[in-house]
Each structure stands twice: as C-alpha cells, then as structure tokens.
C-alpha atoms as a PDB file:
ATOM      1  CA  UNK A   1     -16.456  43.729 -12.497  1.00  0.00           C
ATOM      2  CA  UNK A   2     -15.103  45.792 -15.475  1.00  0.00           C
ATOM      3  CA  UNK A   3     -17.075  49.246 -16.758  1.00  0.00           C
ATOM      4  CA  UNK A   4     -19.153  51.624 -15.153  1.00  0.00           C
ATOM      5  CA  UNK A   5     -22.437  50.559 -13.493  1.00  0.00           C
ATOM      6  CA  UNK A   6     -25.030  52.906 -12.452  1.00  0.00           C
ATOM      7  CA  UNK A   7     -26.712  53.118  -9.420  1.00  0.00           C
ATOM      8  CA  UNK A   8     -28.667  55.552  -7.218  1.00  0.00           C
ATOM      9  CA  UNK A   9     -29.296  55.189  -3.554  1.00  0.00           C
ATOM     10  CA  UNK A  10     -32.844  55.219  -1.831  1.00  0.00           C
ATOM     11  CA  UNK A  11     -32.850  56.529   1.808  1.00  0.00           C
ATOM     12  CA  UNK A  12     -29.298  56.219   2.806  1.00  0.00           C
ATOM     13  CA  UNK A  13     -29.451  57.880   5.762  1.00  0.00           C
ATOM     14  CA  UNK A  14     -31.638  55.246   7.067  1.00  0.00           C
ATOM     15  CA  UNK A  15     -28.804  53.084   7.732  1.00  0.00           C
ATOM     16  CA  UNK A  16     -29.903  51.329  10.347  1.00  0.00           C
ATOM     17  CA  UNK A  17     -33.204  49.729   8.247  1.00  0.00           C
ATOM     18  CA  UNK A  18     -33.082  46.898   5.822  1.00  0.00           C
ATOM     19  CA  UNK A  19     -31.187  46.984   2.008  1.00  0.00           C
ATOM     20  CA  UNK A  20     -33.918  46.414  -0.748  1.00  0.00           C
ATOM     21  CA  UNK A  21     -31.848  46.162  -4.142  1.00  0.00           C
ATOM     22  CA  UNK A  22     -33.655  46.352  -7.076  1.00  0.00           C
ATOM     23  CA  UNK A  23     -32.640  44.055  -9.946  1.00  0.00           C
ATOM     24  CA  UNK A  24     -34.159  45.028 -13.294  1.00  0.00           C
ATOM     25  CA  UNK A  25     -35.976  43.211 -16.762  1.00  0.00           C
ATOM     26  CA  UNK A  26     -34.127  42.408 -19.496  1.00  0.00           C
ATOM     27  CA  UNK A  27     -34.700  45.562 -20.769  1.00  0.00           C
ATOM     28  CA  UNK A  28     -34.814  47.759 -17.748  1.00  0.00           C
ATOM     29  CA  UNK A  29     -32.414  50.391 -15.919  1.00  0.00           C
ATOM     30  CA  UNK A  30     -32.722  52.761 -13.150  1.00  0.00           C
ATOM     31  CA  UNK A  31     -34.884  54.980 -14.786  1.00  0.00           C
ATOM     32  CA  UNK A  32     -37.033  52.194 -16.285  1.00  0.00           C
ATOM     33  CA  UNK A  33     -38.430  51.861 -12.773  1.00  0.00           C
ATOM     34  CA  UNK A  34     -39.837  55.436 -12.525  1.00  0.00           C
ATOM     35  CA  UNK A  35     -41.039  56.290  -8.937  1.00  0.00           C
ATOM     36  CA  UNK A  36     -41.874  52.574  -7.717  1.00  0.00           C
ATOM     37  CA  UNK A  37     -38.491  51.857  -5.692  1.00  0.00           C
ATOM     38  CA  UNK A  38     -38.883  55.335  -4.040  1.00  0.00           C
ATOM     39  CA  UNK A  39     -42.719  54.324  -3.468  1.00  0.00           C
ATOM     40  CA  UNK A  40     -41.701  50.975  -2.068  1.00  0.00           C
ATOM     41  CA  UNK A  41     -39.190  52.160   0.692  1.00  0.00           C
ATOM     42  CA  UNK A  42     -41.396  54.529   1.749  1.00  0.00           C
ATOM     43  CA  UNK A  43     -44.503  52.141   1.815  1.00  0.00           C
ATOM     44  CA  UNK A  44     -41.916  49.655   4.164  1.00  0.00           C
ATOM     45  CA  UNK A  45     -39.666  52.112   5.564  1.00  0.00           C
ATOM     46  CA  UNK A  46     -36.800  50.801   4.253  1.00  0.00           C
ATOM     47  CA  UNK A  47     -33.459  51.994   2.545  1.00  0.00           C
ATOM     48  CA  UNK A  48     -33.002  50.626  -1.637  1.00  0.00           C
ATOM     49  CA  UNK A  49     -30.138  50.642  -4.073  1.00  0.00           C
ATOM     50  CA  UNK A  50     -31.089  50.427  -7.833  1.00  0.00           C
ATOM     51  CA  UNK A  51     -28.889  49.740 -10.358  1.00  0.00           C
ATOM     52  CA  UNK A  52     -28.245  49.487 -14.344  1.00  0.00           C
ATOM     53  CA  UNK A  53     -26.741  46.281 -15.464  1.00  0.00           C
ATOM     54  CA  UNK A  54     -24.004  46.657 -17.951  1.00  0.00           C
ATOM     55  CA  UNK A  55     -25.084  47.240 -21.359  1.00  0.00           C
ATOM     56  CA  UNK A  56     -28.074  49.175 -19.989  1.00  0.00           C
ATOM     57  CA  UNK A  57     -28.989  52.592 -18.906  1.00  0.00           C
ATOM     58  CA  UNK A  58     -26.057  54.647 -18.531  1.00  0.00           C
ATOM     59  CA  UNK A  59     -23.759  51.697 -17.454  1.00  0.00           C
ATOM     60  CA  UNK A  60     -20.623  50.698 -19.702  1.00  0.00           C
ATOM     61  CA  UNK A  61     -22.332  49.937 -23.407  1.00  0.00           C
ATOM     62  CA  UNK A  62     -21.880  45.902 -24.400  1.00  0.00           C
ATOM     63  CA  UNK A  63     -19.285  45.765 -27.116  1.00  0.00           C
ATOM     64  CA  UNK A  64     -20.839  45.982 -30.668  1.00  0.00           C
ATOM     65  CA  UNK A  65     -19.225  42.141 -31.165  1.00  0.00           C
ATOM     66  CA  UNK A  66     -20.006  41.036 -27.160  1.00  0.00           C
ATOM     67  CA  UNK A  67     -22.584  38.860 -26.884  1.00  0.00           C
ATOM     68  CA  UNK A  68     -24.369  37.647 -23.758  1.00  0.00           C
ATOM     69  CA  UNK A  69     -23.749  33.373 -23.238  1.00  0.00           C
ATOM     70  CA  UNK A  70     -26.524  31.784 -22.636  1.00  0.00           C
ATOM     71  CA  UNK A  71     -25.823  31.299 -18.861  1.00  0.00           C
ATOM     72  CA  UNK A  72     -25.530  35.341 -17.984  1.00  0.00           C
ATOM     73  CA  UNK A  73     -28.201  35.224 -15.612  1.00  0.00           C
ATOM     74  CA  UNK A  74     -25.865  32.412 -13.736  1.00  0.00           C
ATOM     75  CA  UNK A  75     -22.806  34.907 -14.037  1.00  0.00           C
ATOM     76  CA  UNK A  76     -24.928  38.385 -12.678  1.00  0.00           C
ATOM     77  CA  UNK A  77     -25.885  36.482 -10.069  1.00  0.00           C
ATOM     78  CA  UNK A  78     -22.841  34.094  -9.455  1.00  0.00           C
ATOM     79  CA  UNK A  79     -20.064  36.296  -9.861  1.00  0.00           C
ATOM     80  CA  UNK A  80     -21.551  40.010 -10.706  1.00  0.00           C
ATOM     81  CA  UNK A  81     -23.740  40.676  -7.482  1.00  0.00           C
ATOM     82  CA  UNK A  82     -20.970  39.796  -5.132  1.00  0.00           C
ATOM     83  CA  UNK A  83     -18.421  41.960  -6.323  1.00  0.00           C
ATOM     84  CA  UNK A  84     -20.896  44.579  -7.124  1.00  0.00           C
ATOM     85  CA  UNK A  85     -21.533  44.576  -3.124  1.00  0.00           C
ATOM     86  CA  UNK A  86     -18.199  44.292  -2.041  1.00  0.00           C
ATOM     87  CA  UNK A  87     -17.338  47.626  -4.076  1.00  0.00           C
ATOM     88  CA  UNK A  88     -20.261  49.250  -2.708  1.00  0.00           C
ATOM     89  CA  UNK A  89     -19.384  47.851   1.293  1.00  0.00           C
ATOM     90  CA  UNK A  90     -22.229  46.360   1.568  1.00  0.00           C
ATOM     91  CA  UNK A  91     -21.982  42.744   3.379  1.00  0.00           C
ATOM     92  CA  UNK A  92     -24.063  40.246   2.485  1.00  0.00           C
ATOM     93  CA  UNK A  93     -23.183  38.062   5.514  1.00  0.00           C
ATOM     94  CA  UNK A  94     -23.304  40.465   8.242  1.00  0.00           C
ATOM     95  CA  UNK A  95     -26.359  42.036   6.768  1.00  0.00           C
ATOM     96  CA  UNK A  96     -28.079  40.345   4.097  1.00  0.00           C
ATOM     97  CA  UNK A  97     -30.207  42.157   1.972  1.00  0.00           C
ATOM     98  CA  UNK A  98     -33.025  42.000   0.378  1.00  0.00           C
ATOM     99  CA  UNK A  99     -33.818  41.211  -3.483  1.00  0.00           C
ATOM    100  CA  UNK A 100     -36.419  42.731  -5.541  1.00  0.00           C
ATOM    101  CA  UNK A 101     -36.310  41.484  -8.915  1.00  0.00           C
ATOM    102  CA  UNK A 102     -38.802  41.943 -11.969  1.00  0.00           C
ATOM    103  CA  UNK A 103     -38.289  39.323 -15.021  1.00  0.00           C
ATOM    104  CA  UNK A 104     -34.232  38.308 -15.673  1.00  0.00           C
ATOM    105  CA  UNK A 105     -33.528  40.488 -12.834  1.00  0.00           C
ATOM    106  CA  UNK A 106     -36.325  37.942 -10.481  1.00  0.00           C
ATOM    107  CA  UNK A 107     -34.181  34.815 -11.928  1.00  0.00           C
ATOM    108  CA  UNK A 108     -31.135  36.459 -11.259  1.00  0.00           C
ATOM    109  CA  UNK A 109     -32.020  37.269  -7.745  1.00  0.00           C
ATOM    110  CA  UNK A 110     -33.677  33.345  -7.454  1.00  0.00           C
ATOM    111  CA  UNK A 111     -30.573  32.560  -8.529  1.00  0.00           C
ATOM    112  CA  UNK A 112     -28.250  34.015  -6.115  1.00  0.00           C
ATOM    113  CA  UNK A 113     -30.797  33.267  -3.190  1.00  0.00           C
ATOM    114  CA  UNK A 114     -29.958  29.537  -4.255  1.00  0.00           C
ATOM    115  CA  UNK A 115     -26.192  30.117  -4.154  1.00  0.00           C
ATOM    116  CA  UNK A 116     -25.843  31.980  -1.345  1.00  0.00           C
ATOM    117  CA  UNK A 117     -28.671  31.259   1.040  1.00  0.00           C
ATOM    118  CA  UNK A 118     -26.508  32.994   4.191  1.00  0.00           C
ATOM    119  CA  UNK A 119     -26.461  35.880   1.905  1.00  0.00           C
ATOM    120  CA  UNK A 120     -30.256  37.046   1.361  1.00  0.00           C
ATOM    121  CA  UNK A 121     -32.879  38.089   3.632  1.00  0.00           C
ATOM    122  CA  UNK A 122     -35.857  37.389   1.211  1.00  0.00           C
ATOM    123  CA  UNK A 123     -36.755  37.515  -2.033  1.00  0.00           C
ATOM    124  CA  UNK A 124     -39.528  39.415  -3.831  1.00  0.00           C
ATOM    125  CA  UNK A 125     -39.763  38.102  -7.383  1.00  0.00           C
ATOM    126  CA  UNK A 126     -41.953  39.430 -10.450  1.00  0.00           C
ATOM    127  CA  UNK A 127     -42.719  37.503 -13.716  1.00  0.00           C
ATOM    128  CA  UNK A 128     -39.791  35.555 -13.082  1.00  0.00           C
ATOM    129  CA  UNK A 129     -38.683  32.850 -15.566  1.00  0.00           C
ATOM    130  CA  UNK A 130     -37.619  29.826 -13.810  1.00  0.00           C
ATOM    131  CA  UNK A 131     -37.761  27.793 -17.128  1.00  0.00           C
ATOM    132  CA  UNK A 132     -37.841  28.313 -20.958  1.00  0.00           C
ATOM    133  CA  UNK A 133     -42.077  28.983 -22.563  1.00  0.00           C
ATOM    134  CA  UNK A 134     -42.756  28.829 -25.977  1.00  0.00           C
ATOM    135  CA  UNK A 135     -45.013  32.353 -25.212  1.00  0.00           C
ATOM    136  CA  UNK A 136     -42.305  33.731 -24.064  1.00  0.00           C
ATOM    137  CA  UNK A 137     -40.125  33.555 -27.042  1.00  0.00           C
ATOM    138  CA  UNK A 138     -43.123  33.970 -29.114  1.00  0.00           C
ATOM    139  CA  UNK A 139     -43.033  37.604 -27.483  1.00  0.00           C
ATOM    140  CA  UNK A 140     -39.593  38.227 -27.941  1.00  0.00           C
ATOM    141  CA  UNK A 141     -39.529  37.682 -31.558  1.00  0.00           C
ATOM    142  CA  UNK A 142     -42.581  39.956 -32.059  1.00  0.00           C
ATOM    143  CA  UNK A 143     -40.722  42.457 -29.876  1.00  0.00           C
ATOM    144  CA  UNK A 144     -37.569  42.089 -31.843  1.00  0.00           C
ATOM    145  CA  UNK A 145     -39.677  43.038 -35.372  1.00  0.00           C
ATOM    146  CA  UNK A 146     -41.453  46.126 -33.164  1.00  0.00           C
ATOM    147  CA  UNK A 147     -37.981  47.011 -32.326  1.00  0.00           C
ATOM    148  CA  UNK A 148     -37.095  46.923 -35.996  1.00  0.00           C
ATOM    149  CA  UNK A 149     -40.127  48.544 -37.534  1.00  0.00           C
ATOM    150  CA  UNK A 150     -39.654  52.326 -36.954  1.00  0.00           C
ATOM    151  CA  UNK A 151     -43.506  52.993 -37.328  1.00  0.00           C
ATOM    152  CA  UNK A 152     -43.983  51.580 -34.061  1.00  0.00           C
ATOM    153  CA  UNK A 153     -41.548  53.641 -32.481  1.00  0.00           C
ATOM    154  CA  UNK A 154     -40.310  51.172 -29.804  1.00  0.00           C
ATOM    155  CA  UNK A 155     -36.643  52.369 -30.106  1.00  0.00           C
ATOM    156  CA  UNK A 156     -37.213  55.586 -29.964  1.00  0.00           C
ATOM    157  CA  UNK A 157     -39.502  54.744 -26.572  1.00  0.00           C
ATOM    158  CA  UNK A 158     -36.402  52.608 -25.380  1.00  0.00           C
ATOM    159  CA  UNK A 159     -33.587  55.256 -26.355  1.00  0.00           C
ATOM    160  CA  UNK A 160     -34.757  57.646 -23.915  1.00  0.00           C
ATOM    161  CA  UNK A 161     -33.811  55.269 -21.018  1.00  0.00           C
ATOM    162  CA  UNK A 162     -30.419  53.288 -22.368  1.00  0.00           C
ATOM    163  CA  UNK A 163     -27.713  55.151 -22.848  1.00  0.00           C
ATOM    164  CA  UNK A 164     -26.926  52.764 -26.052  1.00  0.00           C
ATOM    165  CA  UNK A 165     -30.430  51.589 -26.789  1.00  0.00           C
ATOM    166  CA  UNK A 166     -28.891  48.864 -29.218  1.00  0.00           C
ATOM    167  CA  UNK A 167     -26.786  47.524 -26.783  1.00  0.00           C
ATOM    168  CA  UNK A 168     -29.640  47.199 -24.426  1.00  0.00           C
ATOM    169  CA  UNK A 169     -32.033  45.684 -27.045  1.00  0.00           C
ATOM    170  CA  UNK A 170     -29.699  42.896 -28.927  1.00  0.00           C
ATOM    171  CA  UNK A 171     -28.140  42.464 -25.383  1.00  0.00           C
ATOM    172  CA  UNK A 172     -31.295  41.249 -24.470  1.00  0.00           C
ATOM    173  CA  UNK A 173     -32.782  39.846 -27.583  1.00  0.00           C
ATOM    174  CA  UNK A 174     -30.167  37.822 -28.704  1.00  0.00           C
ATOM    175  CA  UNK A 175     -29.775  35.529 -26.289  1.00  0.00           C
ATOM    176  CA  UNK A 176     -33.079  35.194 -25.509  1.00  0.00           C
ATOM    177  CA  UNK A 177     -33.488  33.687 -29.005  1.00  0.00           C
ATOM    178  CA  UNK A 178     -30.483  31.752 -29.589  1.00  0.00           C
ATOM    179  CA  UNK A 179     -30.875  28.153 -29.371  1.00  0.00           C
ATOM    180  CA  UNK A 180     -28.184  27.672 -26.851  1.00  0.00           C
ATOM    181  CA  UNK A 181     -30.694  29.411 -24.122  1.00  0.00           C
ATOM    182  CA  UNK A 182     -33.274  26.835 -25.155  1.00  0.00           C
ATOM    183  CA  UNK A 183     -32.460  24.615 -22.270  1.00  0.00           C
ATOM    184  CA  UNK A 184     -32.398  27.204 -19.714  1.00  0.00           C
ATOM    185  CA  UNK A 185     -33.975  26.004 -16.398  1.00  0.00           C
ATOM    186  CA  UNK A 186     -33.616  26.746 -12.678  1.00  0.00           C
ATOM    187  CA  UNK A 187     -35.920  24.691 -11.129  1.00  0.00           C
ATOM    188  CA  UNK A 188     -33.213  22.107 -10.075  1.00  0.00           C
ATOM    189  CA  UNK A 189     -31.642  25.121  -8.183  1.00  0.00           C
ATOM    190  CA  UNK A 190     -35.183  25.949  -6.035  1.00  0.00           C
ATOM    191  CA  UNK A 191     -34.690  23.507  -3.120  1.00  0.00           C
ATOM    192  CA  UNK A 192     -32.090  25.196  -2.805  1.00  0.00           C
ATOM    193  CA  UNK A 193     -33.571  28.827  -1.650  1.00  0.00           C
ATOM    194  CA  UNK A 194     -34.083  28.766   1.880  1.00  0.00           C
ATOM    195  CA  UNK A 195     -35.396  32.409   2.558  1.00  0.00           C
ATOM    196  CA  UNK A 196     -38.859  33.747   2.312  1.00  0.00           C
ATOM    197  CA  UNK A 197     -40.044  34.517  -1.135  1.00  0.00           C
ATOM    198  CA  UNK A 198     -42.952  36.624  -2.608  1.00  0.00           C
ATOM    199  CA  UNK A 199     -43.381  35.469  -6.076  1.00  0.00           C
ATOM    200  CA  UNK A 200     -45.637  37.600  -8.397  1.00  0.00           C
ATOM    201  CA  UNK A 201     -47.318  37.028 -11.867  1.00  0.00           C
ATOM    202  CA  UNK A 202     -49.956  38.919 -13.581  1.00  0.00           C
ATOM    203  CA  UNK A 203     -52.651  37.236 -15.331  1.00  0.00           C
ATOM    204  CA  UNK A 204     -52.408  39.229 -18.760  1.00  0.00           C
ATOM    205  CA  UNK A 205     -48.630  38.921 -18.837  1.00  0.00           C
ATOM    206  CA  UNK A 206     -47.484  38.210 -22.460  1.00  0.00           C
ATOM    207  CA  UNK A 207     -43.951  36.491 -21.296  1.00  0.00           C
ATOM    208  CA  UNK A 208     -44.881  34.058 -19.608  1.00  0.00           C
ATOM    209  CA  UNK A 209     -47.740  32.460 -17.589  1.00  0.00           C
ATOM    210  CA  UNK A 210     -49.027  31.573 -13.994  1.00  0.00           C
ATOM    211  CA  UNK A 211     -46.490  28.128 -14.301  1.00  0.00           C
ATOM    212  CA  UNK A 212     -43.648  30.249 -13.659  1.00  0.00           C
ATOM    213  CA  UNK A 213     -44.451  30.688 -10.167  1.00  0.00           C
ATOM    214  CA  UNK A 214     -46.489  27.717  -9.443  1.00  0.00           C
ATOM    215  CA  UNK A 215     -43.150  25.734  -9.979  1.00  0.00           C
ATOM    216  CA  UNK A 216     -40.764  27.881  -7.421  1.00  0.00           C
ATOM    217  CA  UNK A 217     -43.928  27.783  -5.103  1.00  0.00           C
ATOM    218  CA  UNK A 218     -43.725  23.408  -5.451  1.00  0.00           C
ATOM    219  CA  UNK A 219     -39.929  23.505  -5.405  1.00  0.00           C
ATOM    220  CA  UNK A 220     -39.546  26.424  -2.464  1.00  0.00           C
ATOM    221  CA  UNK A 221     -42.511  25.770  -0.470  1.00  0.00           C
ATOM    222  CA  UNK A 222     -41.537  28.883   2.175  1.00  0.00           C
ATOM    223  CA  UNK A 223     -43.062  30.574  -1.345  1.00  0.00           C
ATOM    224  CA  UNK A 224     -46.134  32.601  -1.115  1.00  0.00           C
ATOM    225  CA  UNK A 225     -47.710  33.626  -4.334  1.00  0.00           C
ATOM    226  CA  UNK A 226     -49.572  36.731  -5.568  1.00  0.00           C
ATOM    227  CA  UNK A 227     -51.729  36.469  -8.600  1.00  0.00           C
ATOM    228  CA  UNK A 228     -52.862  39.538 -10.280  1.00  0.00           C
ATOM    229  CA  UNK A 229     -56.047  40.166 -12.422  1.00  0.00           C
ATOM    230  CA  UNK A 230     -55.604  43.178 -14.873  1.00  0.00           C
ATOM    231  CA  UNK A 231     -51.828  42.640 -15.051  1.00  0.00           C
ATOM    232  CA  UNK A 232     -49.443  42.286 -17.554  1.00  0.00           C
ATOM    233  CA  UNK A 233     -45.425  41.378 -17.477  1.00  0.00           C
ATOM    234  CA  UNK A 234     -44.690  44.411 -14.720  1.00  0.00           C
ATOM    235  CA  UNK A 235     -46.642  44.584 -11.718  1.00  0.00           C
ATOM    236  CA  UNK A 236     -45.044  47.476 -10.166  1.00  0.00           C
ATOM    237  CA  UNK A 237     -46.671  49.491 -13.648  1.00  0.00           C
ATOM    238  CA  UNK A 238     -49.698  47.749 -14.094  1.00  0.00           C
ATOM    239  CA  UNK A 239     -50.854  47.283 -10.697  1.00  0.00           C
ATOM    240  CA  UNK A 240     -48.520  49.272  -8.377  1.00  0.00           C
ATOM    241  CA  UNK A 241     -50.955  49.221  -5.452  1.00  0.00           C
ATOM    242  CA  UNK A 242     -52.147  45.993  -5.116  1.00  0.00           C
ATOM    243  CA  UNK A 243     -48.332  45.230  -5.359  1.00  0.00           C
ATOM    244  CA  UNK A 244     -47.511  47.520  -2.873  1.00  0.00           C
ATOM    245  CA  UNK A 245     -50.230  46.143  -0.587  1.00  0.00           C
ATOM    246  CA  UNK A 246     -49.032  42.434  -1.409  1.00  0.00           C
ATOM    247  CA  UNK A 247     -46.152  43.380  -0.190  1.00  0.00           C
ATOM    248  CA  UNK A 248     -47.074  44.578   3.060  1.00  0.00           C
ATOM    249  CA  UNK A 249     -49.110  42.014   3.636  1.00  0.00           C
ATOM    250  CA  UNK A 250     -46.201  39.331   3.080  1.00  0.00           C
ATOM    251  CA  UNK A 251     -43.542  41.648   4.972  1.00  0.00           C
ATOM    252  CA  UNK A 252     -46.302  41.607   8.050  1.00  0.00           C
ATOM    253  CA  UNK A 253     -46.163  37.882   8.280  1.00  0.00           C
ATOM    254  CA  UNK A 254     -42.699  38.097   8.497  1.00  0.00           C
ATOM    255  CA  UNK A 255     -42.775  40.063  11.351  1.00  0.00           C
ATOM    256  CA  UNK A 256     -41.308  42.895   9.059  1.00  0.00           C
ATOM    257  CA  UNK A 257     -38.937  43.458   6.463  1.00  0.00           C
END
C-alpha cells in the first residue's frame, strides 16, 4: 500500500461493537457520503471506518500517466483491503468486519467476501455491478461529456470533494470505458460468498438495473434483496430511510449486527 489514504473513524470508543467499513462509488470519498455512515452507526449501534481510495478525496492523487487495469476492483479488494487493515490493526480473522459498499466499492466488497469468506461478517451491497450493462456504460459516457462541458458544472460539483478532481474523474472513467473492462464479470466468484448479504438497487438507477442483484441473489442464495421505488444509483441519498430501515430489518433477522 503506497500513498496516503484517508480515513475517519465512526464511534471508536465503542470498541467492543461491530466494524462497519464503508467502501465508496467510483467517484466517491469520505466526504461524498455526507452524514449517512454517522446516521447508520447510530441507527445499529455500531462503530464505522470510512475511507478515500487512492486517487480520491484527499488520498495520494493517481499519477497524471497511471491508469487503473481493468481488474482494479480485483486488486482493492485482493490485495488493497488487507493491508489497509493490517496498518490500521484491525483483524479480519479474529474479528471480521462488516462491508458496506455502494457501486465499485459493493463489487469490491463482493469481491473480497468471495476471497476471504473467514474474513467478513456480512455484506451490505448498493447498486453493485456484478457484470458489465450496456446502460451502464451508456451513463458513463454521458457523464464523461457532463464532466467535460463546463456549463453543466459537474467538475466544479466534484472538485469540492477530490482533492485532484481529475484524478478522481479519468480514474474512474477510463477504465470504465476501455474495452479491456468489457468482459468484466463476478458472477463466477458468488458461490463463493458464504456470509449474509443485503443487496440493494433502486428502481430509477441510471447505472444499472434490477439484474444486478437478481444474479448475486441466484448465485448467493443467503442474499436478501431490497428494491427501492423512487431511487436512483445511491440509496443512502435518495432514500436514506427506507435504507436505514432495510437495514434494520435485515440486521434483526440476523439476530443483530
């Protein structure tokens, strides 16, 4: 792990409850999530760790010439997360934690849940992408010509939460569209998730559709899904209470988080 990564604690003196670690979008960061991780410990009484990926927030910029391969979901969740814990002493065997992940950040933390099933309590995951569709790259390349048309004023929107908003942005956008990440596709990695999941999708949500989560559901059948009306690609800012209450209702049935 090379760089900087920022990160902000939630509740650390509650050291004896649960770890909820909050894995980000593709364009996201700590402050990208506002007040919903705060809201969501409180809501389940547990502790949470948030954190910037690098080339986002005010982590370590990407290189101008760096560019993401097409597996870097694989390699945040493969090699990152793991060393990211063990500098932090946090351990994943003794006490696994819990992953709450919205978009890349859901597939990364699908992911690792596959890799290292001794390793994760459960997983929450929102408008996760488990495999490539076509409305989701449809999306992207509208967003990349909004990011480029300065009437629109998406960079300027995006600046105020990357520290190097272009590192962020082409970070993101680039692979996205390159035809090497085509192919991408995790569902032959879903048998492989043995803890509970909570996978979310909104019914208005431009990246991608209800198949997303229909598929980890067949694949992971320990999968209960929540479908919301009036929602777009983030739950936790569309529809922050009915998420919040989704999520209760799921932790309940697990006896608790």
């Amino acid at each position: 792990m090379q760089g900087f990564i920022e990160h902000v604690w939630i509740h650390p003196e509650r050291a004896d409850n649960p770890l909820v670690v909050f894995l980000h979008e593709g364009l996201g960061s700590v402050a990208l999530w506002r007040d919903f991780p705060n809201r969501f410990c409180d809501a389940l009484n547990v502790r949470g760790l948030v954190f910037s990926r690098k080339g986002y927030g005010k982590s370590t910029p990407r290189k101008p010439d760096e560019c993401w391969p097409a597996d870097f979901m694989h390699q945040q969740a493969i090699s990152f997360l793991p060393a990211f814990f063990e500098s932090l002493g946090i351990d994943a065997e003794r006490e696994p934690p819990i992953l709450f992940g919205h978009s890349d950040g859901a597939t990364i933390a699908l992911i690792y849940a596959a890799t290292y099933p001794a390793r994760v309590h459960s997983v929450m995951a929102l408008a996760p992408h488990v495999m490539i569709e076509s409305v989701t790259i449809e999306a992207i390349r509208q967003g990349k010509i909004a990011y480029e048309t300065p009437s629109t004023q998406l960079k300027t929107k995006l600046a105020r939460y990357h520290a190097d908003v272009d590192s962020a942005f082409y970070g993101w956008c680039d692979v996205w569209l390159s035809d090497s990440f085509q192919i991408f596709d995790i569902r032959a990695l879903l048998p492989n998730i043995t803890c509970p999941v909570l996978a979310v999708q909104g019914a208005s949500d431009a990246y991608g559709t209800m198949a997303q989560i229909d598929v980890i559901a067949a694949y992971a059948p320990q999968t209960q899904l929540l479908k919301l009306a009036a929602c777009g690609h983030s739950p936790h800012v569309d529809q922050p209470n009915a998420l919040l209450t989704g999520c209760q209702a799921w932790a309940d049935t697990l006896g608790g988080l």
